[in-house]
C-alpha atoms as a PDB file:
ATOM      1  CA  UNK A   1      11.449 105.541  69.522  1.00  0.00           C
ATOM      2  CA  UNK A   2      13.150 102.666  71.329  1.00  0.00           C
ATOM      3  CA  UNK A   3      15.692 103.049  74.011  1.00  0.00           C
ATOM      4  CA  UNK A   4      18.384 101.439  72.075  1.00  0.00           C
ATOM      5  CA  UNK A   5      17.902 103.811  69.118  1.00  0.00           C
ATOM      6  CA  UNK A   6      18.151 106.400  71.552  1.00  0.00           C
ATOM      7  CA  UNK A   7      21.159 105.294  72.617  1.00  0.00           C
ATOM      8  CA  UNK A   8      22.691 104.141  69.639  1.00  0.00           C
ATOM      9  CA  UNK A   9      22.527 107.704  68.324  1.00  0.00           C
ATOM     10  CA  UNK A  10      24.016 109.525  71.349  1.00  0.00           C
ATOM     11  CA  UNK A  11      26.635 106.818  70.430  1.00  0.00           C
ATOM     12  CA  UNK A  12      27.496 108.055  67.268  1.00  0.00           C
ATOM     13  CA  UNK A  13      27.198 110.919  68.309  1.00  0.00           C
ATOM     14  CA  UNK A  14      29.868 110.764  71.128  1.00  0.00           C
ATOM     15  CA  UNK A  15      31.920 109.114  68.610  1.00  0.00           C
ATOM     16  CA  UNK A  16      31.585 112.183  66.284  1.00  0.00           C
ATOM     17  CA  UNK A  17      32.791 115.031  68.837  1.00  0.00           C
ATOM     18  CA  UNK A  18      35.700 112.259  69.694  1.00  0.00           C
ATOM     19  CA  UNK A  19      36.744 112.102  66.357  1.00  0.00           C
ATOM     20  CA  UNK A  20      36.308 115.943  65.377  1.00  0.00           C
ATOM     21  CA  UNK A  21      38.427 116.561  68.290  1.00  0.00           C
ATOM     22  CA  UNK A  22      41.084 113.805  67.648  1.00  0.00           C
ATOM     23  CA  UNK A  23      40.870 115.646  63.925  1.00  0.00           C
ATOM     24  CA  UNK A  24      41.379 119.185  65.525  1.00  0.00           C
ATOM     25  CA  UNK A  25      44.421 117.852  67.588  1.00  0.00           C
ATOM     26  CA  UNK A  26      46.192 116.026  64.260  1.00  0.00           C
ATOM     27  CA  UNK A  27      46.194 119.505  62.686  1.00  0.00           C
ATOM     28  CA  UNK A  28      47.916 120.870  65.578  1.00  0.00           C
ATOM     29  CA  UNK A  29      50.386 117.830  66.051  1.00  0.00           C
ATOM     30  CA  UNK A  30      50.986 118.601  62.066  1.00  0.00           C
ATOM     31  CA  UNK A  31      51.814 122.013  62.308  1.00  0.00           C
ATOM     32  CA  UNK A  32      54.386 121.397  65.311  1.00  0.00           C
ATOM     33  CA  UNK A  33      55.912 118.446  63.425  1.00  0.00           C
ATOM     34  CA  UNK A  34      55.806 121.205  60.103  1.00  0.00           C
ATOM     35  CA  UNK A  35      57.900 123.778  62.712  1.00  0.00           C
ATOM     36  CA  UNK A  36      59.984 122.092  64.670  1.00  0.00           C
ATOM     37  CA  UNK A  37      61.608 119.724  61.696  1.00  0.00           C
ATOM     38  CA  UNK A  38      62.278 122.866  59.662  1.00  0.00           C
ATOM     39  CA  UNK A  39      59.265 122.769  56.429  1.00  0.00           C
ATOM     40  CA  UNK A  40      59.442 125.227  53.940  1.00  0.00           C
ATOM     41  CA  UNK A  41      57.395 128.251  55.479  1.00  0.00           C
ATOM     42  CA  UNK A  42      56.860 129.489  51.884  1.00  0.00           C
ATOM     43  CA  UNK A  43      55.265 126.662  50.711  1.00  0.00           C
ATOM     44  CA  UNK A  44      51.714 126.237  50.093  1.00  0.00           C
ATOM     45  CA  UNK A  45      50.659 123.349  52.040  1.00  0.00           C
ATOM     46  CA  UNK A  46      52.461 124.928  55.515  1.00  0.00           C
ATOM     47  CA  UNK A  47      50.782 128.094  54.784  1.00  0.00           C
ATOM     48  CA  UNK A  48      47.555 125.866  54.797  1.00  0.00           C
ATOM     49  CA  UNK A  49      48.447 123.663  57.244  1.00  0.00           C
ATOM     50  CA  UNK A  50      49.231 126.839  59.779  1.00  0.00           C
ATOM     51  CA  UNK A  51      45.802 128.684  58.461  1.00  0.00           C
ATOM     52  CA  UNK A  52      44.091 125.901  60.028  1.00  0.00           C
ATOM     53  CA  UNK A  53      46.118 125.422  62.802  1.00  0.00           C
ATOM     54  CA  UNK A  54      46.119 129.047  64.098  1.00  0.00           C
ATOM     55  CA  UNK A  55      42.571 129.406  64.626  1.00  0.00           C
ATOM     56  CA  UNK A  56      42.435 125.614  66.064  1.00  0.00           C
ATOM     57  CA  UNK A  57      44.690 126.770  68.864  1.00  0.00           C
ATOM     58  CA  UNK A  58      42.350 129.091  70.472  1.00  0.00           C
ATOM     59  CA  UNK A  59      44.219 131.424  73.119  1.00  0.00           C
ATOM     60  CA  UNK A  60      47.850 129.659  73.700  1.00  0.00           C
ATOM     61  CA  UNK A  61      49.969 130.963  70.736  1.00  0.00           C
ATOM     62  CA  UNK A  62      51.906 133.398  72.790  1.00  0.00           C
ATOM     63  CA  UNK A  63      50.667 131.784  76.182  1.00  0.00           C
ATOM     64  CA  UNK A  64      54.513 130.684  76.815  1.00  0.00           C
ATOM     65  CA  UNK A  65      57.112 133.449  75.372  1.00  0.00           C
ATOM     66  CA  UNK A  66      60.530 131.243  75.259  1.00  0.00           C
ATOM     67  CA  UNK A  67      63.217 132.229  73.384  1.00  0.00           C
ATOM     68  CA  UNK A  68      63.596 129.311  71.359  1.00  0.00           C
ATOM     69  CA  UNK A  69      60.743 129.212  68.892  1.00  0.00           C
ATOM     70  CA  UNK A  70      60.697 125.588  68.328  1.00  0.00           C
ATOM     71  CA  UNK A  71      60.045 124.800  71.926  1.00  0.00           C
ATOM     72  CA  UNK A  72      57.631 127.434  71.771  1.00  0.00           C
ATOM     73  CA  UNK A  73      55.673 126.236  69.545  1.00  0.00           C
ATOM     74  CA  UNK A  74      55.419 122.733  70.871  1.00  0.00           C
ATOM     75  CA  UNK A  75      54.490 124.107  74.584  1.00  0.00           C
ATOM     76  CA  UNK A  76      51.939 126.594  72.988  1.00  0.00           C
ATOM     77  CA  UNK A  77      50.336 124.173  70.283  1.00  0.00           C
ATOM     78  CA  UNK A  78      50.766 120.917  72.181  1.00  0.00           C
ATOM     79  CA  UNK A  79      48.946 122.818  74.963  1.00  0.00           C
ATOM     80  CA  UNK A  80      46.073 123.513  72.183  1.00  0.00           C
ATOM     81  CA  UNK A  81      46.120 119.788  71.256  1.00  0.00           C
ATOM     82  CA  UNK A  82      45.698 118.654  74.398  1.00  0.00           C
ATOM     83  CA  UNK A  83      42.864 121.025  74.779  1.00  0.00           C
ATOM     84  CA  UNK A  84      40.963 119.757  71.980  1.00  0.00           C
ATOM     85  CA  UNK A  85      41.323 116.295  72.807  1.00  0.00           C
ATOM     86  CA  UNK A  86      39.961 116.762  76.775  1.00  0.00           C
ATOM     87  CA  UNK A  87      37.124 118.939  75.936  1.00  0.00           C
ATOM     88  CA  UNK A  88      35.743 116.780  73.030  1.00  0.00           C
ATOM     89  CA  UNK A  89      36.459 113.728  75.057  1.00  0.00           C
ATOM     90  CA  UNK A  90      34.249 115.330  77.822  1.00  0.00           C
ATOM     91  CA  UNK A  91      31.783 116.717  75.507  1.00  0.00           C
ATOM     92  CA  UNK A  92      31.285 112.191  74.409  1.00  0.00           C
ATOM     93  CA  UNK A  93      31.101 111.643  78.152  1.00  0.00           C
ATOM     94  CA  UNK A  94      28.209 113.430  78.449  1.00  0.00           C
ATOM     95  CA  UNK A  95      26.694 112.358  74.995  1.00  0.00           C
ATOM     96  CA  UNK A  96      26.701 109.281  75.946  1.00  0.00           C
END
């Protein structure tokens, strides 16, 4: 196997974390944007779009307790977007 082949895959590869992260991140970025403008919370799609999102966000739900629920929300869920985007960008790093 040539070196370029070689590298070429750990390439695509890096690209692949990237993009499942920057994929992981939209969900949560959804979600906040679902929240914060006011979406229907009985409607199907939120109730999908916030099954997803929950599990995505890992430990910060309830990592900042503020009073307002909107702001909340954006501190705790940004905080899991952000997440997702550093650790799959350094995951590519090392890929490549």
């Amino acid at each position: 196997m040539s070196t370029s082949r070689i590298s070429s895959g750990r390439g695509t590869a890096a690209r692949v974390v990237v993009g499942i992260g920057a994929l992981f991140a939209l969900v949560e970025v959804v979600y906040i944007l679902m929240v914060v403008l006011g979406a229907n919370q009985a409607n199907a799609f939120f109730g999908f779009i916030r099954s997803v999102a929950d599990p995505l966000a890992l430990f910060f739900p309830g990592l900042f307790t503020l009073s307002n629920n909107d702001i909340g929300v954006l501190i705790n869920y940004g905080l899991a977007a952000v997440f997702w985007l550093v650790v799959t960008g350094i995951i590519a790093r090392l890929l490549r």
